[in-house]
PDB file of N, CA and C in Angstrom:
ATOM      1  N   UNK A   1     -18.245 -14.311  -3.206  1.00  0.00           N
ATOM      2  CA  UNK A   1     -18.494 -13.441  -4.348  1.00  0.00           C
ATOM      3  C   UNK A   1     -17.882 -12.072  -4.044  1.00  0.00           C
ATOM      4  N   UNK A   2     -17.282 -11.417  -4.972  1.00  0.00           N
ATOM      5  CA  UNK A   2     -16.504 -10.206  -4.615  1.00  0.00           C
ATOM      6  C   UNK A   2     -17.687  -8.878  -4.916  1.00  0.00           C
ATOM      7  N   UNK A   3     -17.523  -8.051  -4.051  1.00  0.00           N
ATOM      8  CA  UNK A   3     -18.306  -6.925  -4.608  1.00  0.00           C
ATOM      9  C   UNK A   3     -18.141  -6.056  -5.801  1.00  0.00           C
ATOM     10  N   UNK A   4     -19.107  -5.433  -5.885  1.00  0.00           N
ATOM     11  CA  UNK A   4     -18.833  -4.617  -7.217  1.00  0.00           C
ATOM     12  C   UNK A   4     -17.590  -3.763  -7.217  1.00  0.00           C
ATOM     13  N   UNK A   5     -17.172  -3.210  -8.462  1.00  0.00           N
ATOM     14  CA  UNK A   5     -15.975  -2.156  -8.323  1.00  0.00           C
ATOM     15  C   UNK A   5     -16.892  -1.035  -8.093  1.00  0.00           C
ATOM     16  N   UNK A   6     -15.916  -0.074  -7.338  1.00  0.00           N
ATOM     17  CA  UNK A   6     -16.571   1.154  -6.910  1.00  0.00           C
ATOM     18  C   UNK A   6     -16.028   2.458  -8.518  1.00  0.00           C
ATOM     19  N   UNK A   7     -17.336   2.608  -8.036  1.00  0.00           N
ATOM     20  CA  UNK A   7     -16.612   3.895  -9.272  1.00  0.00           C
ATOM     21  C   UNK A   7     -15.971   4.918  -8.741  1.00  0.00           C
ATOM     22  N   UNK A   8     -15.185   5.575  -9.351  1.00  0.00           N
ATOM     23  CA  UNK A   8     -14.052   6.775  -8.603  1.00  0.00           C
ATOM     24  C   UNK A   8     -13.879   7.650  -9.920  1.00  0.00           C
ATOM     25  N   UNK A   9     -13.882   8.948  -9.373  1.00  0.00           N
ATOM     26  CA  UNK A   9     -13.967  10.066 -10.043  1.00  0.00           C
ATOM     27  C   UNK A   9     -13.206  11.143  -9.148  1.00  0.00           C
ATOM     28  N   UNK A  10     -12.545  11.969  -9.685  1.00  0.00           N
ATOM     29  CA  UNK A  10     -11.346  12.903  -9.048  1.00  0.00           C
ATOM     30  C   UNK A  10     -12.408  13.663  -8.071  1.00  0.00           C
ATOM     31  N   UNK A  11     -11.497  13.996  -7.280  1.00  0.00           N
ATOM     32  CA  UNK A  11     -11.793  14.820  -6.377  1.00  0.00           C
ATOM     33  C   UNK A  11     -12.647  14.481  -5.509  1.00  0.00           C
ATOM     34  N   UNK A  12     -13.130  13.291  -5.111  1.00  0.00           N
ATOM     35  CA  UNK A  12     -13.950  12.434  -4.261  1.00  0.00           C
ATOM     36  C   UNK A  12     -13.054  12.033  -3.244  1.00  0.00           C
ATOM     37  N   UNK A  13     -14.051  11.651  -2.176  1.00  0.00           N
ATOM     38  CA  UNK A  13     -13.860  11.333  -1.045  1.00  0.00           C
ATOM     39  C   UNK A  13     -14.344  10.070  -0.870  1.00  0.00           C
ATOM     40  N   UNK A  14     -13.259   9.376   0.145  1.00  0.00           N
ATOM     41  CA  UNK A  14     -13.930   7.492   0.243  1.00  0.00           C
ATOM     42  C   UNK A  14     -13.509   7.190   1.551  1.00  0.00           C
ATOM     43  N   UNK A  15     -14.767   6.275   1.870  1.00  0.00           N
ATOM     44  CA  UNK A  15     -14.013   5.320   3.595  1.00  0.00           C
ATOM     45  C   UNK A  15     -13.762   4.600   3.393  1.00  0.00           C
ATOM     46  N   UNK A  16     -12.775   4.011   3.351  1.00  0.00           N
ATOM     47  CA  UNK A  16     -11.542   2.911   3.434  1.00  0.00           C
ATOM     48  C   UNK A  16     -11.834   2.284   4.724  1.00  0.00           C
ATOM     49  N   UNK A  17     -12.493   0.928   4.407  1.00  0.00           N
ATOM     50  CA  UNK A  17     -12.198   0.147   5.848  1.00  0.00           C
ATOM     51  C   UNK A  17     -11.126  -1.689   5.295  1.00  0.00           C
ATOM     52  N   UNK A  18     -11.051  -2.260   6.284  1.00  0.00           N
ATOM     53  CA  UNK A  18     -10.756  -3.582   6.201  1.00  0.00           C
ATOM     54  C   UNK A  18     -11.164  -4.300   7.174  1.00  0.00           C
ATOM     55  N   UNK A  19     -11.146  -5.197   7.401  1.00  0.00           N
ATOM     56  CA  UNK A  19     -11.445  -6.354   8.683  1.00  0.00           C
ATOM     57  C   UNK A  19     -10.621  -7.329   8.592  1.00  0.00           C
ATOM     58  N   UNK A  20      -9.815  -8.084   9.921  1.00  0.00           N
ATOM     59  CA  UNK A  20      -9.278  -9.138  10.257  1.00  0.00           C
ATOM     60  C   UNK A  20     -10.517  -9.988   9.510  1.00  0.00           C
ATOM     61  N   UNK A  21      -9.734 -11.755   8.923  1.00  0.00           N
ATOM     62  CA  UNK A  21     -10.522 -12.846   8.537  1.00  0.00           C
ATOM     63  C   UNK A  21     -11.151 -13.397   9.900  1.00  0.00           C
ATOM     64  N   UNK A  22     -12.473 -13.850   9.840  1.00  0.00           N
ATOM     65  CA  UNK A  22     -13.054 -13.665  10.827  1.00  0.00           C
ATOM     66  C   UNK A  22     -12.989 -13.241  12.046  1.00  0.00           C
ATOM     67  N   UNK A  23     -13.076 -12.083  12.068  1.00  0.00           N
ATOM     68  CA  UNK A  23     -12.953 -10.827  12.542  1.00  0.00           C
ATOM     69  C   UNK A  23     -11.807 -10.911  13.632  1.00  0.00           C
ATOM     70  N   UNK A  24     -10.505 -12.140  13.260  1.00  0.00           N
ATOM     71  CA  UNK A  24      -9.389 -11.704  13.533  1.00  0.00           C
ATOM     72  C   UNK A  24      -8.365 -10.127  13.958  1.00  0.00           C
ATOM     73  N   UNK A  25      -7.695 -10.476  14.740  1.00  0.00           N
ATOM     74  CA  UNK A  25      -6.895  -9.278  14.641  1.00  0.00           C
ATOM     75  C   UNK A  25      -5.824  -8.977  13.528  1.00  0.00           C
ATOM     76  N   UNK A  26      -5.435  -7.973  13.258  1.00  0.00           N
ATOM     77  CA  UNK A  26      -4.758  -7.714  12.516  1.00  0.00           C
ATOM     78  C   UNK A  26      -3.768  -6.899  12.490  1.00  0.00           C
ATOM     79  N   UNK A  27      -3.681  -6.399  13.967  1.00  0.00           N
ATOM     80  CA  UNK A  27      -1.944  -5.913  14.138  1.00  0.00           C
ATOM     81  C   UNK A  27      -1.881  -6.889  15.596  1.00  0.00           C
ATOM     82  N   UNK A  28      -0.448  -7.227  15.819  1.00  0.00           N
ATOM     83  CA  UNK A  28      -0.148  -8.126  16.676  1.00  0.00           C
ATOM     84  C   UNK A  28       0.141  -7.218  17.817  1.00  0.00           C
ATOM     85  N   UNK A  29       0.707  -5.421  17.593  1.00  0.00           N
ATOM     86  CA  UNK A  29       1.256  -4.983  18.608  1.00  0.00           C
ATOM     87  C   UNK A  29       1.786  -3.779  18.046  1.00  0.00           C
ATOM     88  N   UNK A  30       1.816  -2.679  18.917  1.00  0.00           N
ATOM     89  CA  UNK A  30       2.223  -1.310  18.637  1.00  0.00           C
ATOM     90  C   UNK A  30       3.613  -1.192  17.348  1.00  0.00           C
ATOM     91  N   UNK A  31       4.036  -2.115  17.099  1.00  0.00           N
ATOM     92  CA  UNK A  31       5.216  -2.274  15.841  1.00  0.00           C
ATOM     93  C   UNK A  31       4.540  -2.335  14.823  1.00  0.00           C
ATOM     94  N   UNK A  32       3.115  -3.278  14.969  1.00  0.00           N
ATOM     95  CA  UNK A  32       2.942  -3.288  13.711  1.00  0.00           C
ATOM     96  C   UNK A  32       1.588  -2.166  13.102  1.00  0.00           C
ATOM     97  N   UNK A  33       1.292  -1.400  14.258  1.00  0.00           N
ATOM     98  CA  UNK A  33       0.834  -0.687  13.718  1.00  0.00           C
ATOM     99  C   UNK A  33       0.981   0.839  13.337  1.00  0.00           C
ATOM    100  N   UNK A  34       2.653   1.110  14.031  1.00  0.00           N
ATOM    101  CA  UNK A  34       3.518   1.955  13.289  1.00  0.00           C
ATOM    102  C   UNK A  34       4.025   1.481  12.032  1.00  0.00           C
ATOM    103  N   UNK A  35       4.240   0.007  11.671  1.00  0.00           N
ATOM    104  CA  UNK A  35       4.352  -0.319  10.350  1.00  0.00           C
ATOM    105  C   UNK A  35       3.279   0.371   9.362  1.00  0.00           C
ATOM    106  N   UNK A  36       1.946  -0.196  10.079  1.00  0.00           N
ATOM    107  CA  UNK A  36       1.281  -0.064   9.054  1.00  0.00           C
ATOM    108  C   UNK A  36       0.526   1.415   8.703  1.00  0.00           C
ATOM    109  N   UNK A  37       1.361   2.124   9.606  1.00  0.00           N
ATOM    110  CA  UNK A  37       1.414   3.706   9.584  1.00  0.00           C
ATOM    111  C   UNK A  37       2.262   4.402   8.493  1.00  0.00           C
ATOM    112  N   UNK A  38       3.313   4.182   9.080  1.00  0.00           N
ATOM    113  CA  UNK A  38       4.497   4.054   7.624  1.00  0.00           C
ATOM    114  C   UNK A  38       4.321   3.663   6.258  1.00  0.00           C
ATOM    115  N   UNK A  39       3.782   2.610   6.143  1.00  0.00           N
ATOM    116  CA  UNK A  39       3.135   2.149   4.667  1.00  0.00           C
ATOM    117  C   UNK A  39       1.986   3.079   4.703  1.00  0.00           C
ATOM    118  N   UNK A  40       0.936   3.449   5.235  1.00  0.00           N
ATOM    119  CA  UNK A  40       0.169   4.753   4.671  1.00  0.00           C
ATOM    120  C   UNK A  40       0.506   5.776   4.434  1.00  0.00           C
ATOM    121  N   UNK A  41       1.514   6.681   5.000  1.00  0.00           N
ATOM    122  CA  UNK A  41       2.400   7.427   4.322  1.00  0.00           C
ATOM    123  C   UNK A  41       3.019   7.334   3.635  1.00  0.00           C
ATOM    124  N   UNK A  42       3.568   6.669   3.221  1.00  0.00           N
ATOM    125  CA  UNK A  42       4.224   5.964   1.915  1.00  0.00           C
ATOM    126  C   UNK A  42       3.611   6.209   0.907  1.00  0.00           C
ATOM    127  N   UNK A  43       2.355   5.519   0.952  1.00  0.00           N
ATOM    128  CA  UNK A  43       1.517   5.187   0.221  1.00  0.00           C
ATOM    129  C   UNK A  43       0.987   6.554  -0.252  1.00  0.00           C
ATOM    130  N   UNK A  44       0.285   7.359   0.476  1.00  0.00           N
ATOM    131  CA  UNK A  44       0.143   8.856   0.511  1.00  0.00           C
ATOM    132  C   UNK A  44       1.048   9.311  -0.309  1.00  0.00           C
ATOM    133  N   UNK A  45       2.011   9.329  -0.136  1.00  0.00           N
ATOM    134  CA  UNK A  45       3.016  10.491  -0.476  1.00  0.00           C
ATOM    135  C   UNK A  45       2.981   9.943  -1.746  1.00  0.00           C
ATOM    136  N   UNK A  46       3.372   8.536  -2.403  1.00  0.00           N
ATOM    137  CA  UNK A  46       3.307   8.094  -3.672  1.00  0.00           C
ATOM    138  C   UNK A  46       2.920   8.355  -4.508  1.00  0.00           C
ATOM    139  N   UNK A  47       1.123   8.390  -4.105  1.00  0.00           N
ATOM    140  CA  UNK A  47       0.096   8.374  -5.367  1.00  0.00           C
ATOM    141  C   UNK A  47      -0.445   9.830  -4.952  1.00  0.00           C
ATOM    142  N   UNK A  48       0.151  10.545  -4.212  1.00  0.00           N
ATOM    143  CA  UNK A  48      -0.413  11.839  -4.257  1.00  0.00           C
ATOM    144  C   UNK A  48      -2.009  11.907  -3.323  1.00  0.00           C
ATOM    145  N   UNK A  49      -2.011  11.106  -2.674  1.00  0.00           N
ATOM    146  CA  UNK A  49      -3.348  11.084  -1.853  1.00  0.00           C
ATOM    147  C   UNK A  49      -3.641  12.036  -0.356  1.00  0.00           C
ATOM    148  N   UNK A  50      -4.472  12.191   0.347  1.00  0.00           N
ATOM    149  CA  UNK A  50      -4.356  12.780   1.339  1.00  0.00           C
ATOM    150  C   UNK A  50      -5.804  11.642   2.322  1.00  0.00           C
ATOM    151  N   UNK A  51      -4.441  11.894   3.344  1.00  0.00           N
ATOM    152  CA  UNK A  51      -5.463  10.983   4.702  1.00  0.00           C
ATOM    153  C   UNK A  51      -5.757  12.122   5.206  1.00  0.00           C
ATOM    154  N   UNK A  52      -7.639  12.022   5.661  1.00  0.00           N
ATOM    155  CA  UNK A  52      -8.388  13.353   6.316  1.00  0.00           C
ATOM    156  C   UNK A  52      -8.605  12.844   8.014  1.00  0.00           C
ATOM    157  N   UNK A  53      -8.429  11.307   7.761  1.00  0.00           N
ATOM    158  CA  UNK A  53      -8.295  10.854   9.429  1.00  0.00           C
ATOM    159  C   UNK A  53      -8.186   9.711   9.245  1.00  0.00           C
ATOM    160  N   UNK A  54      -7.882   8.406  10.348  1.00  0.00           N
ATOM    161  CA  UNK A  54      -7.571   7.502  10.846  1.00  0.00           C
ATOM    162  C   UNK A  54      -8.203   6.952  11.920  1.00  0.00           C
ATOM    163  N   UNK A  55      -8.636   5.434  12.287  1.00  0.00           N
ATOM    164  CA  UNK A  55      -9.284   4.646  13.474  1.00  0.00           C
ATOM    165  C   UNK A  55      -8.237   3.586  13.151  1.00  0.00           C
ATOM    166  N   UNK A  56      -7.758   2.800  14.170  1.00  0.00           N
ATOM    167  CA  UNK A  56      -7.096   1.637  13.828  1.00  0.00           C
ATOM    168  C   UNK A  56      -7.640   0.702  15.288  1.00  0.00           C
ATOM    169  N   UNK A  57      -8.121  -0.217  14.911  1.00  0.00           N
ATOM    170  CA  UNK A  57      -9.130  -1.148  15.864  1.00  0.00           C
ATOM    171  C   UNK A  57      -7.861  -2.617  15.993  1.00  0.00           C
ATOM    172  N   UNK A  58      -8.144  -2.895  16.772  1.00  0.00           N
ATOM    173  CA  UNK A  58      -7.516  -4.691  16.736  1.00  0.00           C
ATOM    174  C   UNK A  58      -7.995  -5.576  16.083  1.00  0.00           C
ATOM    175  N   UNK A  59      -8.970  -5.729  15.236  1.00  0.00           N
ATOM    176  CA  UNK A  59      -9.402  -6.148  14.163  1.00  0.00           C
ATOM    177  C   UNK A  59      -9.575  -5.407  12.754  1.00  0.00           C
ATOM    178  N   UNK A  60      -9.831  -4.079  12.764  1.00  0.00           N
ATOM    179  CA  UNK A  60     -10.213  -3.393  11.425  1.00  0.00           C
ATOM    180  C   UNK A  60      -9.344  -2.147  11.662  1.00  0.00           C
ATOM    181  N   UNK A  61      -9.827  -1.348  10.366  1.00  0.00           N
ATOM    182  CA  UNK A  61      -9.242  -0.071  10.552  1.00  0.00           C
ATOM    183  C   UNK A  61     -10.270   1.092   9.558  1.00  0.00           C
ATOM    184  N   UNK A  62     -10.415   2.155   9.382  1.00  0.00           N
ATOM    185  CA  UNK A  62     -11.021   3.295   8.975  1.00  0.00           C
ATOM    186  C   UNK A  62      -9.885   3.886   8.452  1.00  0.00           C
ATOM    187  N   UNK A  63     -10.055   4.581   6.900  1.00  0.00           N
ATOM    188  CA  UNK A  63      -9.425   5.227   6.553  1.00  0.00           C
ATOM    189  C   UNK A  63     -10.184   6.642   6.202  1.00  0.00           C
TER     190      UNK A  63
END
């Protein structure tokens, strides 16, 4: 069952997490988690967002 949608309203603040499928890893190795560094800046810069910090775990991550 999927969770509810979150409501979002400007100027708010949110923690962004994910998790490996059962509690898999999810970067294989320092490449891919400069990849997936790069795509958050990306991403950032795109939609106009701002990252206030970062955790990146071998299974999950904190945004």
């Amino acid at each position: 069952m999927a969770r509810p949608l979150r409501i979002e309203f400007a100027g708010a603040l949110y923690h962004v997490t994910a998790r490996g499928n059962a509690g898999g890893n999810i970067y294989l190795d320092d490449h891919d988690r400069d990849t997936f560094l790069d795509l958050l800046a990306n991403t950032c810069e795109c939609f106009n967002w701002l990252c206030h910090g970062y955790c990146l775990m071998d299974n999950h991550y904190h945004l």
